[in-house]
Structure formats: C-alpha cells, structure tokens
PDB file of N, CA and C in Angstrom:
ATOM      1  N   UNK A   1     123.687  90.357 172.939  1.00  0.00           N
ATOM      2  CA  UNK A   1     123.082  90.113 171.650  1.00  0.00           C
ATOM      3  C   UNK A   1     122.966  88.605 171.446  1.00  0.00           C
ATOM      4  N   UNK A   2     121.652  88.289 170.990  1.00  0.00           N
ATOM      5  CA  UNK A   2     122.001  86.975 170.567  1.00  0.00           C
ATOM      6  C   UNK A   2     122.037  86.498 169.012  1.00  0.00           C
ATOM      7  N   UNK A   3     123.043  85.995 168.893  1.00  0.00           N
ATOM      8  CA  UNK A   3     124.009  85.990 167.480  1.00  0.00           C
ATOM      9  C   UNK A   3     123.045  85.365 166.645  1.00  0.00           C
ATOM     10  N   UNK A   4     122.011  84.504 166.818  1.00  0.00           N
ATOM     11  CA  UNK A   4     121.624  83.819 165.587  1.00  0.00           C
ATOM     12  C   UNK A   4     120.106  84.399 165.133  1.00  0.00           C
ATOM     13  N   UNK A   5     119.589  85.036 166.396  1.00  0.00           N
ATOM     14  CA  UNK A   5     118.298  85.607 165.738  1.00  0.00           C
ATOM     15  C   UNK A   5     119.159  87.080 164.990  1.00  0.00           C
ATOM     16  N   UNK A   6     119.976  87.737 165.612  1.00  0.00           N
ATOM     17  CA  UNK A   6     120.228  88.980 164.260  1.00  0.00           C
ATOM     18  C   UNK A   6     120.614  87.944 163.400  1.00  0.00           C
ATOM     19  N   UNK A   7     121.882  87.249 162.849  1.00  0.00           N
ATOM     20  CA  UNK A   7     121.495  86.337 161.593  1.00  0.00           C
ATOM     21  C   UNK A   7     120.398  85.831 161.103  1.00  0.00           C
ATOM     22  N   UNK A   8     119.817  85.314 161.645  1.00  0.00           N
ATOM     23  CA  UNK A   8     118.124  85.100 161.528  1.00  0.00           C
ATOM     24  C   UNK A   8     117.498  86.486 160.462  1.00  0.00           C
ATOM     25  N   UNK A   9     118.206  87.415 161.729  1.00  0.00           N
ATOM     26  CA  UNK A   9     116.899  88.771 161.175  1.00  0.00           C
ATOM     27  C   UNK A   9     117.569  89.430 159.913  1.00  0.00           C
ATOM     28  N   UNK A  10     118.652  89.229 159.698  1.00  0.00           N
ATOM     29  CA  UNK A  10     119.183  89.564 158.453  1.00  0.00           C
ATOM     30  C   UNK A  10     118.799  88.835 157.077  1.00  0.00           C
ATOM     31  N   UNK A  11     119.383  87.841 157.516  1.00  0.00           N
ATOM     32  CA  UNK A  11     118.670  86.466 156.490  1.00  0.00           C
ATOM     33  C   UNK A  11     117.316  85.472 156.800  1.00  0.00           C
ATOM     34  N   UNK A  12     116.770  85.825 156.957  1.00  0.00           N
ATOM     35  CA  UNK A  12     115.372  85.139 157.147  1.00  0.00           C
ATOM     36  C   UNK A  12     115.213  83.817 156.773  1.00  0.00           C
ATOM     37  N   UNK A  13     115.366  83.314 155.607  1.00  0.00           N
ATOM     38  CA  UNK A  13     115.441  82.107 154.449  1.00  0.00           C
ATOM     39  C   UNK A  13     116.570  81.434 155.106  1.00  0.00           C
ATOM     40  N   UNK A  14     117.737  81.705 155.914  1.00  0.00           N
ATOM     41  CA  UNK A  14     118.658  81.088 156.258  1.00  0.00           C
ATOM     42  C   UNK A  14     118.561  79.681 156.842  1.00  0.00           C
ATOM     43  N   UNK A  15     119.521  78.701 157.110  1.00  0.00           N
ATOM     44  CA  UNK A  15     119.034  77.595 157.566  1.00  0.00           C
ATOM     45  C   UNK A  15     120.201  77.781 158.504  1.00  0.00           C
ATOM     46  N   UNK A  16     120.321  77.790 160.072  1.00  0.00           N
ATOM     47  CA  UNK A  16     121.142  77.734 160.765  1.00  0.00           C
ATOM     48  C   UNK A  16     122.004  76.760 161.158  1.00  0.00           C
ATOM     49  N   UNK A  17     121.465  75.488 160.429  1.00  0.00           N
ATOM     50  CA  UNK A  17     122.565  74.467 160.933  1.00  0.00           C
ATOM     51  C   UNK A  17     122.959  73.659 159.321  1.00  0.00           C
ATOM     52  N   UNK A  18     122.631  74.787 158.294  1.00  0.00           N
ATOM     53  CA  UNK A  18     123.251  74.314 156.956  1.00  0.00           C
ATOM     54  C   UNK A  18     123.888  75.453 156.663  1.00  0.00           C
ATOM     55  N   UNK A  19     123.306  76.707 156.683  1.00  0.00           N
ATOM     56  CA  UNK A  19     124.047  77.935 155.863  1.00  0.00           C
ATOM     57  C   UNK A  19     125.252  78.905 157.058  1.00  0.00           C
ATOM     58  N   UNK A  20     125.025  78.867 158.075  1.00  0.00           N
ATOM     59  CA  UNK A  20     125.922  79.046 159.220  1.00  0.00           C
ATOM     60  C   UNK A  20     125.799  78.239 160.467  1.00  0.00           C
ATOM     61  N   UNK A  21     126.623  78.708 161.245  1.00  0.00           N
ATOM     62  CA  UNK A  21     126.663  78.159 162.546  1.00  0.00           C
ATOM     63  C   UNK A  21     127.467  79.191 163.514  1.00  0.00           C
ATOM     64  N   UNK A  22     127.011  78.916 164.625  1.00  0.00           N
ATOM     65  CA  UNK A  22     127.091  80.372 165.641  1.00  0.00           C
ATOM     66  C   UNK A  22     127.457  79.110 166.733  1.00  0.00           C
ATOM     67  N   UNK A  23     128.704  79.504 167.484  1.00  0.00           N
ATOM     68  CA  UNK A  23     129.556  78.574 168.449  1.00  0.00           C
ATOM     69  C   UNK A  23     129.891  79.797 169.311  1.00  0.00           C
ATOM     70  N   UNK A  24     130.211  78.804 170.455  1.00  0.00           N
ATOM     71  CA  UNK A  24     130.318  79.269 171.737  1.00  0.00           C
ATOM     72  C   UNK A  24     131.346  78.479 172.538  1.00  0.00           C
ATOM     73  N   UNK A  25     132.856  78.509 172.274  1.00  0.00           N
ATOM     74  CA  UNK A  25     133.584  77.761 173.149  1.00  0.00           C
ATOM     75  C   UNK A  25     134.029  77.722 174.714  1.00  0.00           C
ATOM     76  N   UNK A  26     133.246  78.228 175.065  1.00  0.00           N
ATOM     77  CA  UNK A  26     133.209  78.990 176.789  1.00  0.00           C
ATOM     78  C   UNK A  26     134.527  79.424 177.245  1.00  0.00           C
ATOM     79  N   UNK A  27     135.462  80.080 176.577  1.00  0.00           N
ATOM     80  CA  UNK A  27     136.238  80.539 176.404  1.00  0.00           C
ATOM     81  C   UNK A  27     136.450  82.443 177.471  1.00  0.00           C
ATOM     82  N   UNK A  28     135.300  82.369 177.419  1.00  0.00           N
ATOM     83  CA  UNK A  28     134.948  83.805 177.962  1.00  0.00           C
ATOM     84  C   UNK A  28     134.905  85.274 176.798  1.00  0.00           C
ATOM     85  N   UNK A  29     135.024  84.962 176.017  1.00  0.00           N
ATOM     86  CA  UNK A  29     134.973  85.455 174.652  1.00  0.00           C
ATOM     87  C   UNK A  29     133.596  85.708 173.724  1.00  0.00           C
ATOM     88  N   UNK A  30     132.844  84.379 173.956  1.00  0.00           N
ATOM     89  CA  UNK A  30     131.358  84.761 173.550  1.00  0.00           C
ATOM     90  C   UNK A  30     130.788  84.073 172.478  1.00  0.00           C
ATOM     91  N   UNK A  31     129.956  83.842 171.953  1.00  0.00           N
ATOM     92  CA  UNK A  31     129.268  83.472 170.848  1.00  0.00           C
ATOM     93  C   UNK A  31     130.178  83.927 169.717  1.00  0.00           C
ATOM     94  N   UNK A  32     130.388  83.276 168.101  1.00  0.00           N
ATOM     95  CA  UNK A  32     131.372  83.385 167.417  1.00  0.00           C
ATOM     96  C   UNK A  32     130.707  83.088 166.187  1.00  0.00           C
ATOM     97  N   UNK A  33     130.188  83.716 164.422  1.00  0.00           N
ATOM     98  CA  UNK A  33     130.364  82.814 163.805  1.00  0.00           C
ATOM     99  C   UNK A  33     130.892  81.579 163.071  1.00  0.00           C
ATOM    100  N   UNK A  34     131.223  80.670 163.572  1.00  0.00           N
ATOM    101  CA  UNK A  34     132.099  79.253 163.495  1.00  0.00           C
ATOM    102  C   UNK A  34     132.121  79.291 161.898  1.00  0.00           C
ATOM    103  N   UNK A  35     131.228  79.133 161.203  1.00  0.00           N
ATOM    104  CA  UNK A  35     131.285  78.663 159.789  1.00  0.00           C
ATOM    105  C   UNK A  35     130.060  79.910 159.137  1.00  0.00           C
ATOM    106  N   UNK A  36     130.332  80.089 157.522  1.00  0.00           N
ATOM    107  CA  UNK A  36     129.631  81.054 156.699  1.00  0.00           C
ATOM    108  C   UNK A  36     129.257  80.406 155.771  1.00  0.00           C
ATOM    109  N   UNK A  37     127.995  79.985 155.412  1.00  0.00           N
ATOM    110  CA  UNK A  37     127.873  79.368 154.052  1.00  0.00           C
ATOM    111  C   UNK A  37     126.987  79.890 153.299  1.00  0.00           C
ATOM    112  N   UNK A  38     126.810  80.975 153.381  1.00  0.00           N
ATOM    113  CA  UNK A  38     125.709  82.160 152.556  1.00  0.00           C
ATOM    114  C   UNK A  38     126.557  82.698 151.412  1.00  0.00           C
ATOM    115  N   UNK A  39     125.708  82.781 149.990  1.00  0.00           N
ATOM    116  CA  UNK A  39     126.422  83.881 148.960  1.00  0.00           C
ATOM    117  C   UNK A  39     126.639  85.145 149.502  1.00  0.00           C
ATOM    118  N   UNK A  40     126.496  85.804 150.552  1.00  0.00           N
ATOM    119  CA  UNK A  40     126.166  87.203 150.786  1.00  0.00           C
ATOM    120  C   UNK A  40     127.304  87.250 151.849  1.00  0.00           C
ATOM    121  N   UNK A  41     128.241  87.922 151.751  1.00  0.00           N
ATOM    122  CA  UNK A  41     129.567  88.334 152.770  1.00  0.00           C
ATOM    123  C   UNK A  41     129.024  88.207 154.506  1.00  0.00           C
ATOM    124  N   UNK A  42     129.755  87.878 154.966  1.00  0.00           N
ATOM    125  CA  UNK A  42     129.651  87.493 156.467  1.00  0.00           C
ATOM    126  C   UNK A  42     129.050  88.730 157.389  1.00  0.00           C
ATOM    127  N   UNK A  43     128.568  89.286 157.958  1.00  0.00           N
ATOM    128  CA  UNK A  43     128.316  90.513 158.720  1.00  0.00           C
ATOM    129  C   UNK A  43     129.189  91.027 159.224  1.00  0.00           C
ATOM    130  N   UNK A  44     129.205  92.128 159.735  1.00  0.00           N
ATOM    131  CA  UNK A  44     130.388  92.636 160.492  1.00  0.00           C
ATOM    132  C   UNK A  44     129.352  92.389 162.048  1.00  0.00           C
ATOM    133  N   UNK A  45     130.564  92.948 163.041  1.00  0.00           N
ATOM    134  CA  UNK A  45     129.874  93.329 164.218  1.00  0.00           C
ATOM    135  C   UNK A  45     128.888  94.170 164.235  1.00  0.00           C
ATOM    136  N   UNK A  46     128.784  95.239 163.501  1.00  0.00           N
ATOM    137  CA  UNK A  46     128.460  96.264 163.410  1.00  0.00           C
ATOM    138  C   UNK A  46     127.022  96.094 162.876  1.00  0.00           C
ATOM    139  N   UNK A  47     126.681  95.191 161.664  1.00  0.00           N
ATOM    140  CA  UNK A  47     125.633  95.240 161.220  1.00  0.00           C
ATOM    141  C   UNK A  47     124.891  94.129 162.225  1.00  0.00           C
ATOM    142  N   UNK A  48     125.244  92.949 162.503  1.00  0.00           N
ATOM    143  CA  UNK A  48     124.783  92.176 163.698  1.00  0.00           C
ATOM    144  C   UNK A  48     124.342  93.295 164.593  1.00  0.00           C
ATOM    145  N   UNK A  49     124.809  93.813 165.462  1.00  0.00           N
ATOM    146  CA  UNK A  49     124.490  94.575 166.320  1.00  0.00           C
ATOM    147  C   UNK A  49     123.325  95.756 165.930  1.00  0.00           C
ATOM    148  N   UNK A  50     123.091  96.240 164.677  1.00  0.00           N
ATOM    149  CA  UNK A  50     122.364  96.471 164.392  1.00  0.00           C
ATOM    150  C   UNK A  50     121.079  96.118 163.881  1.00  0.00           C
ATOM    151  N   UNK A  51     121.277  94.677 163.584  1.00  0.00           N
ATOM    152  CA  UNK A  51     120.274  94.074 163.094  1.00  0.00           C
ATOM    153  C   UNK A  51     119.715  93.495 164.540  1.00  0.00           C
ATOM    154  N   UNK A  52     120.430  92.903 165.495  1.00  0.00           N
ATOM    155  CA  UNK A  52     120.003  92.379 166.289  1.00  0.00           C
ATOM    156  C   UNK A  52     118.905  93.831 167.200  1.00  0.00           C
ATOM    157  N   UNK A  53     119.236  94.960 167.306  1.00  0.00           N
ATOM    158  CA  UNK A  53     118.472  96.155 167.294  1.00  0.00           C
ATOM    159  C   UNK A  53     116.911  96.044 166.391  1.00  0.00           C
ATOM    160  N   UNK A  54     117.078  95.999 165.152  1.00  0.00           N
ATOM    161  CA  UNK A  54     115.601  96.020 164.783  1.00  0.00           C
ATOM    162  C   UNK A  54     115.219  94.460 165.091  1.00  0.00           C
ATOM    163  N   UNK A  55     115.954  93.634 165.305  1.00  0.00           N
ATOM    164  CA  UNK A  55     114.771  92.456 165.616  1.00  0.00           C
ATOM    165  C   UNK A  55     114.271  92.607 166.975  1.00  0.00           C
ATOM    166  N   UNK A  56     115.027  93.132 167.999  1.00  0.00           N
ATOM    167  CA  UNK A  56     114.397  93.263 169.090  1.00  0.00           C
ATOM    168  C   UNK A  56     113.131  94.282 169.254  1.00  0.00           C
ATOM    169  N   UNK A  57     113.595  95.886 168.155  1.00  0.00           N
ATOM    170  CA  UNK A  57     112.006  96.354 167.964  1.00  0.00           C
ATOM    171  C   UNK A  57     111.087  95.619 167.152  1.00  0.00           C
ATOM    172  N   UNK A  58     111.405  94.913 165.807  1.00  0.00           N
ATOM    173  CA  UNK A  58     110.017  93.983 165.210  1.00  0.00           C
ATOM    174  C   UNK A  58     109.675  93.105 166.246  1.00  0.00           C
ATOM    175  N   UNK A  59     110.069  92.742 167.659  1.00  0.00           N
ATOM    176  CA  UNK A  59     109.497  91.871 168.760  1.00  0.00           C
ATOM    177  C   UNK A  59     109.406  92.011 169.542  1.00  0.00           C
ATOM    178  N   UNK A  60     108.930  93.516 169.513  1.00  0.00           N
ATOM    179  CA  UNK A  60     108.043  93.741 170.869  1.00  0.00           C
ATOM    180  C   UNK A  60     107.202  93.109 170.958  1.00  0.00           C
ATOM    181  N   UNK A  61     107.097  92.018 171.555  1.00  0.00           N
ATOM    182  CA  UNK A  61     106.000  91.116 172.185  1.00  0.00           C
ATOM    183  C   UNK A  61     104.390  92.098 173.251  1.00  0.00           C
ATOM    184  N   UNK A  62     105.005  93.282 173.372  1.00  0.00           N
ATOM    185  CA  UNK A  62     104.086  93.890 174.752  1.00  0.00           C
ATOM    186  C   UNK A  62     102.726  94.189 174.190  1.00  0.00           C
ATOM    187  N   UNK A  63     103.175  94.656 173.032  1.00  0.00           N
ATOM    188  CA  UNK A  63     101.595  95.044 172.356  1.00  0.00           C
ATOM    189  C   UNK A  63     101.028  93.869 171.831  1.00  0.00           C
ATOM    190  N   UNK A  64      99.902  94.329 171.857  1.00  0.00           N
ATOM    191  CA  UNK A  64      98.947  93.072 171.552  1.00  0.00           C
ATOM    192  C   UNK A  64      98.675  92.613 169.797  1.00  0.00           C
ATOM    193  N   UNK A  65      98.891  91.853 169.206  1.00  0.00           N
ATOM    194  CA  UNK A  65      98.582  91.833 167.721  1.00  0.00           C
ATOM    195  C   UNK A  65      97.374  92.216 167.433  1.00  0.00           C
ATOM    196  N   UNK A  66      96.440  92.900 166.432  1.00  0.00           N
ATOM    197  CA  UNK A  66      95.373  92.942 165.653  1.00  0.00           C
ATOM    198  C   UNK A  66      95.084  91.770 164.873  1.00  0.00           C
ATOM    199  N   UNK A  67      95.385  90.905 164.829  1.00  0.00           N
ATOM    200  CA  UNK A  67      94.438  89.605 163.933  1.00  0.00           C
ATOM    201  C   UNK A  67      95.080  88.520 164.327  1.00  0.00           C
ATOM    202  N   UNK A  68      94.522  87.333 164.416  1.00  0.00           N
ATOM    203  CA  UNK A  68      94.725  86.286 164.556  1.00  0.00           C
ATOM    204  C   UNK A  68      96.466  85.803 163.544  1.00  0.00           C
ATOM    205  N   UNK A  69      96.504  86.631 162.310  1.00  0.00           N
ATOM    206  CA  UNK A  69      97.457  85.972 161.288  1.00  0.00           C
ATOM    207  C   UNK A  69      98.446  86.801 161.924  1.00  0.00           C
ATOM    208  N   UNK A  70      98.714  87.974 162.664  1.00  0.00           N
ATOM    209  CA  UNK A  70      99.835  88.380 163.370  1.00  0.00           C
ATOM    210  C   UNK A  70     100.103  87.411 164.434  1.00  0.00           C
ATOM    211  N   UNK A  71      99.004  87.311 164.808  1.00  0.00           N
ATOM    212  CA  UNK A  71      99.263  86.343 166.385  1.00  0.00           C
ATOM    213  C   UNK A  71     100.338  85.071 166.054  1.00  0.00           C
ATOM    214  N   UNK A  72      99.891  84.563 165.018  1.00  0.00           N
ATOM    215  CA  UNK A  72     100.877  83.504 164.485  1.00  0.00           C
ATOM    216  C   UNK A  72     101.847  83.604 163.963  1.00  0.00           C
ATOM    217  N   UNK A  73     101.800  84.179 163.102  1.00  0.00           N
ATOM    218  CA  UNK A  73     103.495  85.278 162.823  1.00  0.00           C
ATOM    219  C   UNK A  73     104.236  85.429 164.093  1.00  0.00           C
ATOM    220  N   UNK A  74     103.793  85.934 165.037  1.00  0.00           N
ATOM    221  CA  UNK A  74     104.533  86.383 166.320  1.00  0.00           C
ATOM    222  C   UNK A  74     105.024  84.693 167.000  1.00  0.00           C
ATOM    223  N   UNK A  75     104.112  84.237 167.145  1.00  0.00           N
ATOM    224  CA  UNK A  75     104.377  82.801 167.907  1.00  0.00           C
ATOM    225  C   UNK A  75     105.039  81.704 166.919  1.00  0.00           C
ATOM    226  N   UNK A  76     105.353  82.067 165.781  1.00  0.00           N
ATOM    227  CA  UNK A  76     106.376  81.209 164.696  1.00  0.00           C
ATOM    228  C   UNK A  76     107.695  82.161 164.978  1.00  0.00           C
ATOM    229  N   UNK A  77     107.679  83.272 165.128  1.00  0.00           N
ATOM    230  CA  UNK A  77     109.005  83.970 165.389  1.00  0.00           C
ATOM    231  C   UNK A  77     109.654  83.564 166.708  1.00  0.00           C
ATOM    232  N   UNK A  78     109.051  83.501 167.822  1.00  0.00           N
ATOM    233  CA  UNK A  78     109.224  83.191 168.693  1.00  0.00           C
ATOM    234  C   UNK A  78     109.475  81.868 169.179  1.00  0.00           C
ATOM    235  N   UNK A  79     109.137  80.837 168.278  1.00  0.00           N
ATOM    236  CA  UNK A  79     109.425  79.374 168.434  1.00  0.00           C
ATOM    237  C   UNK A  79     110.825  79.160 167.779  1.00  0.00           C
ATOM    238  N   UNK A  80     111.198  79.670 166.368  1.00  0.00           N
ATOM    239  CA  UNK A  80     112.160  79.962 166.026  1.00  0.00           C
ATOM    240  C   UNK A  80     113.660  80.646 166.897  1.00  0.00           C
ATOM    241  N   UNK A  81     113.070  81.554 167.453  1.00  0.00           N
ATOM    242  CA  UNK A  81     114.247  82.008 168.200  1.00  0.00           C
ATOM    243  C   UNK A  81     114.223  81.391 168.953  1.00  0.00           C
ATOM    244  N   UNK A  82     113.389  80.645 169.710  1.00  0.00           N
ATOM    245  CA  UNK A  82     113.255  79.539 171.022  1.00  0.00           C
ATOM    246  C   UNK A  82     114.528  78.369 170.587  1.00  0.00           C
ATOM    247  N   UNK A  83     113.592  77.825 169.160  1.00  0.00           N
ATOM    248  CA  UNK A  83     114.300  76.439 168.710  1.00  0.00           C
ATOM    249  C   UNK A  83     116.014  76.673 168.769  1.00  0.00           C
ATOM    250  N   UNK A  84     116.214  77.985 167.922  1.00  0.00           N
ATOM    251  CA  UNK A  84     118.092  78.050 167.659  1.00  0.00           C
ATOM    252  C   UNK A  84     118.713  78.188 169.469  1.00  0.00           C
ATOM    253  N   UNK A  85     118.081  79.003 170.274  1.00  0.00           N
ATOM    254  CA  UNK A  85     118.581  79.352 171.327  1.00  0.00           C
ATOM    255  C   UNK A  85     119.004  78.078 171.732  1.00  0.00           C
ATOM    256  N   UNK A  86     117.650  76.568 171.993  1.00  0.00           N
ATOM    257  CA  UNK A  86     118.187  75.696 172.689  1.00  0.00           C
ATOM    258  C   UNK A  86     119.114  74.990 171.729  1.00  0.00           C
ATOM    259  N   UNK A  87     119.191  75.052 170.744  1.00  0.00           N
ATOM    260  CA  UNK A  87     119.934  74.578 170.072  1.00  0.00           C
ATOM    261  C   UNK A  87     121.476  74.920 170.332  1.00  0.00           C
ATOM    262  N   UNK A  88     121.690  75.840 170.437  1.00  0.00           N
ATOM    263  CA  UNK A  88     122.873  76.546 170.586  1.00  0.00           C
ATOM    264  C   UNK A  88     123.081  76.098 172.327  1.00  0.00           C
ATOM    265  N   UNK A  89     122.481  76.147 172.950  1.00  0.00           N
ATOM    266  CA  UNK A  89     122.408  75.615 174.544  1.00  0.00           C
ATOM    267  C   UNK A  89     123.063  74.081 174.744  1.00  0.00           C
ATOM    268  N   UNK A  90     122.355  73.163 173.434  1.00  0.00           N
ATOM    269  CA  UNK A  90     122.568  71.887 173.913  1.00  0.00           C
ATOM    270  C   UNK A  90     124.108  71.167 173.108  1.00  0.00           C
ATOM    271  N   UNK A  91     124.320  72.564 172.368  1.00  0.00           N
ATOM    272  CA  UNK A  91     125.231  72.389 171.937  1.00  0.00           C
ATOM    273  C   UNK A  91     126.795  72.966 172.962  1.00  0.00           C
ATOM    274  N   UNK A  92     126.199  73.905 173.588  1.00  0.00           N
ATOM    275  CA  UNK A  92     127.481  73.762 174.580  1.00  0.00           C
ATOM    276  C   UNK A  92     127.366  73.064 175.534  1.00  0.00           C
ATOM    277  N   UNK A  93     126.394  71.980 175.608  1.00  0.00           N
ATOM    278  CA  UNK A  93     126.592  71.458 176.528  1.00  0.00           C
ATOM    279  C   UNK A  93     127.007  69.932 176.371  1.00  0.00           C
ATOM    280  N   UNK A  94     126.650  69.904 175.244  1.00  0.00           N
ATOM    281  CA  UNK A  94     128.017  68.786 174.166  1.00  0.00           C
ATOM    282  C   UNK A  94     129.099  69.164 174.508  1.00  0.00           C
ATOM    283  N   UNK A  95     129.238  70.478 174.033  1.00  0.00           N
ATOM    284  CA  UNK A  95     130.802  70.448 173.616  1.00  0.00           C
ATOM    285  C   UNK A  95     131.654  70.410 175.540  1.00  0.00           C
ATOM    286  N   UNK A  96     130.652  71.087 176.409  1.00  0.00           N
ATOM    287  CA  UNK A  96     131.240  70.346 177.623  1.00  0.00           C
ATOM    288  C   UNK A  96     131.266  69.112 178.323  1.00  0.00           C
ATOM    289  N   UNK A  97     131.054  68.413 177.961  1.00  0.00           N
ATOM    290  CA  UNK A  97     130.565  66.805 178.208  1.00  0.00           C
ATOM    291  C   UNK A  97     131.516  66.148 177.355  1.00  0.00           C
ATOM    292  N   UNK A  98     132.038  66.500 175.938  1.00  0.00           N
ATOM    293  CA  UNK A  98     133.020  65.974 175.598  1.00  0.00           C
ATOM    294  C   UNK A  98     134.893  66.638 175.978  1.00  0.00           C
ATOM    295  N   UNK A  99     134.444  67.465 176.740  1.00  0.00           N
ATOM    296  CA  UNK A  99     135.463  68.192 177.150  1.00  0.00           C
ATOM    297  C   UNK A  99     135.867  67.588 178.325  1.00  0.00           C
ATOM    298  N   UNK A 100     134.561  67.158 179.197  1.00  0.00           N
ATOM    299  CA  UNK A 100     135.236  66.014 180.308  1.00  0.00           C
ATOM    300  C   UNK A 100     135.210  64.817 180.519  1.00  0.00           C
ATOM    301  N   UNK A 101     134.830  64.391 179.057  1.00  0.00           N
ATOM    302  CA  UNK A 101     134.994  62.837 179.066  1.00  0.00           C
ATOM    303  C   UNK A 101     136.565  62.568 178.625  1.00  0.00           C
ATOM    304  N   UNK A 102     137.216  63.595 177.321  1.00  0.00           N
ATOM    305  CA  UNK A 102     138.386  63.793 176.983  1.00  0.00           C
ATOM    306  C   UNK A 102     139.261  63.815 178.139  1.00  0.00           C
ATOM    307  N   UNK A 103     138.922  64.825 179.166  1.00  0.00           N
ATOM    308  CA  UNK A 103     139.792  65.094 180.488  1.00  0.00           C
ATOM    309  C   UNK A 103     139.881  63.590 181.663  1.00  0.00           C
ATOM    310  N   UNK A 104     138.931  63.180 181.030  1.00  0.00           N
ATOM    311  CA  UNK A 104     139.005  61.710 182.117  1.00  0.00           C
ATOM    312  C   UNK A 104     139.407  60.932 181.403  1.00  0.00           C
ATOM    313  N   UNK A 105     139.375  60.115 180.395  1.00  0.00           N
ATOM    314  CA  UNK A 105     139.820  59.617 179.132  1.00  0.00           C
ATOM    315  C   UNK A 105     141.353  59.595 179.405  1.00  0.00           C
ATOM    316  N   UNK A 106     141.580  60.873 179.480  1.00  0.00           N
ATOM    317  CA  UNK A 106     143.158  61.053 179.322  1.00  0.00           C
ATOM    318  C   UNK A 106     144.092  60.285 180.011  1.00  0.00           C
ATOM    319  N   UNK A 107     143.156  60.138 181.517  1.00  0.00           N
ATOM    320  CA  UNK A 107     144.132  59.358 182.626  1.00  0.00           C
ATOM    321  C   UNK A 107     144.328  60.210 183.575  1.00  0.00           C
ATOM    322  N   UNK A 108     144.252  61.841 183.307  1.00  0.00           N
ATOM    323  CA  UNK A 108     144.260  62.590 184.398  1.00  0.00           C
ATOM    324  C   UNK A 108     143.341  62.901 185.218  1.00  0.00           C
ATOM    325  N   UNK A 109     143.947  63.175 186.734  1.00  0.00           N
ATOM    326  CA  UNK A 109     142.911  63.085 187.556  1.00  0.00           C
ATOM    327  C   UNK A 109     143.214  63.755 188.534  1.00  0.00           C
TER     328      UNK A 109
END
C-alpha cells in the first residue's frame, strides 16, 4: 500500500507536508504515520487499506478517458501521487545520508 495516496484518497484537500507526514525509518517495519495534523481522527489500518483499495479502482489508468477534462483529472492525479512518492523517496534518502554522516562523524570506523 502506499500510505500517502490512501491519505490522499481519504482527504483530498490535505496538504502532506503540513497536515501529515508519512515516514519510513528503514527499520524493516514500513511506512508509518509520523505526525497527524487533521481535525478528523487518524485512520486506522483498516480504513487506509481500504481506502488505498478504492483509489487504486478510481485509477485504473487502462481505460481510456471520454473527454479531454478527464484526461486532465487523470494526469493531475497522477502527478500528485508521482510528486508525494518522490517526496517520500528523497526523504529516505536524507534520512540515510544523515545516518552516515552521523556514523562517520562519530569517529567510528
């Protein structure tokens, strides 16, 4: 599942790097909501997982849109889930880069 388009698909209006944040400490554990800043109670697993379910049927990409104003709808949804994904990407790859600058830093070697 990926954690921020079902948040996404739950909350639409959401702003992902003001109203939550979805972390990944490579822990082997997985994607996590880190922080909640919505009036509306946190999701469970349960509804994530379900929501992340209908966003994957509202995006079936296979069929073809009927009008030009779907076409764009579809390719704003899709830039969106693009944008958070790398976002969330370049963010673990911060958080590993400061993980081995810390480890060298330290003196150990």
């Amino acid at each position: 599942m990926h954690l921020s388009s079902a948040i996404q698909h739950l909350y639409p209006k959401a702003n992902p790097f003001r109203d939550f944040l979805v972390q990944d400490d490579t822990d082997g554990r997985g994607p996590y909501i880190a922080y909640w800043g919505l009036d509306a109670p946190q999701p469970t697993d349960e509804e994530l997982q379900h929501a992340w379910d209908e966003y994957q049927k509202s995006n079936d990409f296979s069929a073809k849109p009927e009008s030009l104003e779907q076409r764009i709808q579809i390719l704003e949804q899709q830039n969106a889930s693009l944008l958070l994904l790398m976002s969330e990407i370049q963010g673990d790859k911060r958080k590993k880069s400061n993980v081995l600058m810390s480890f060298w830093g330290s003196g150990k070697k």
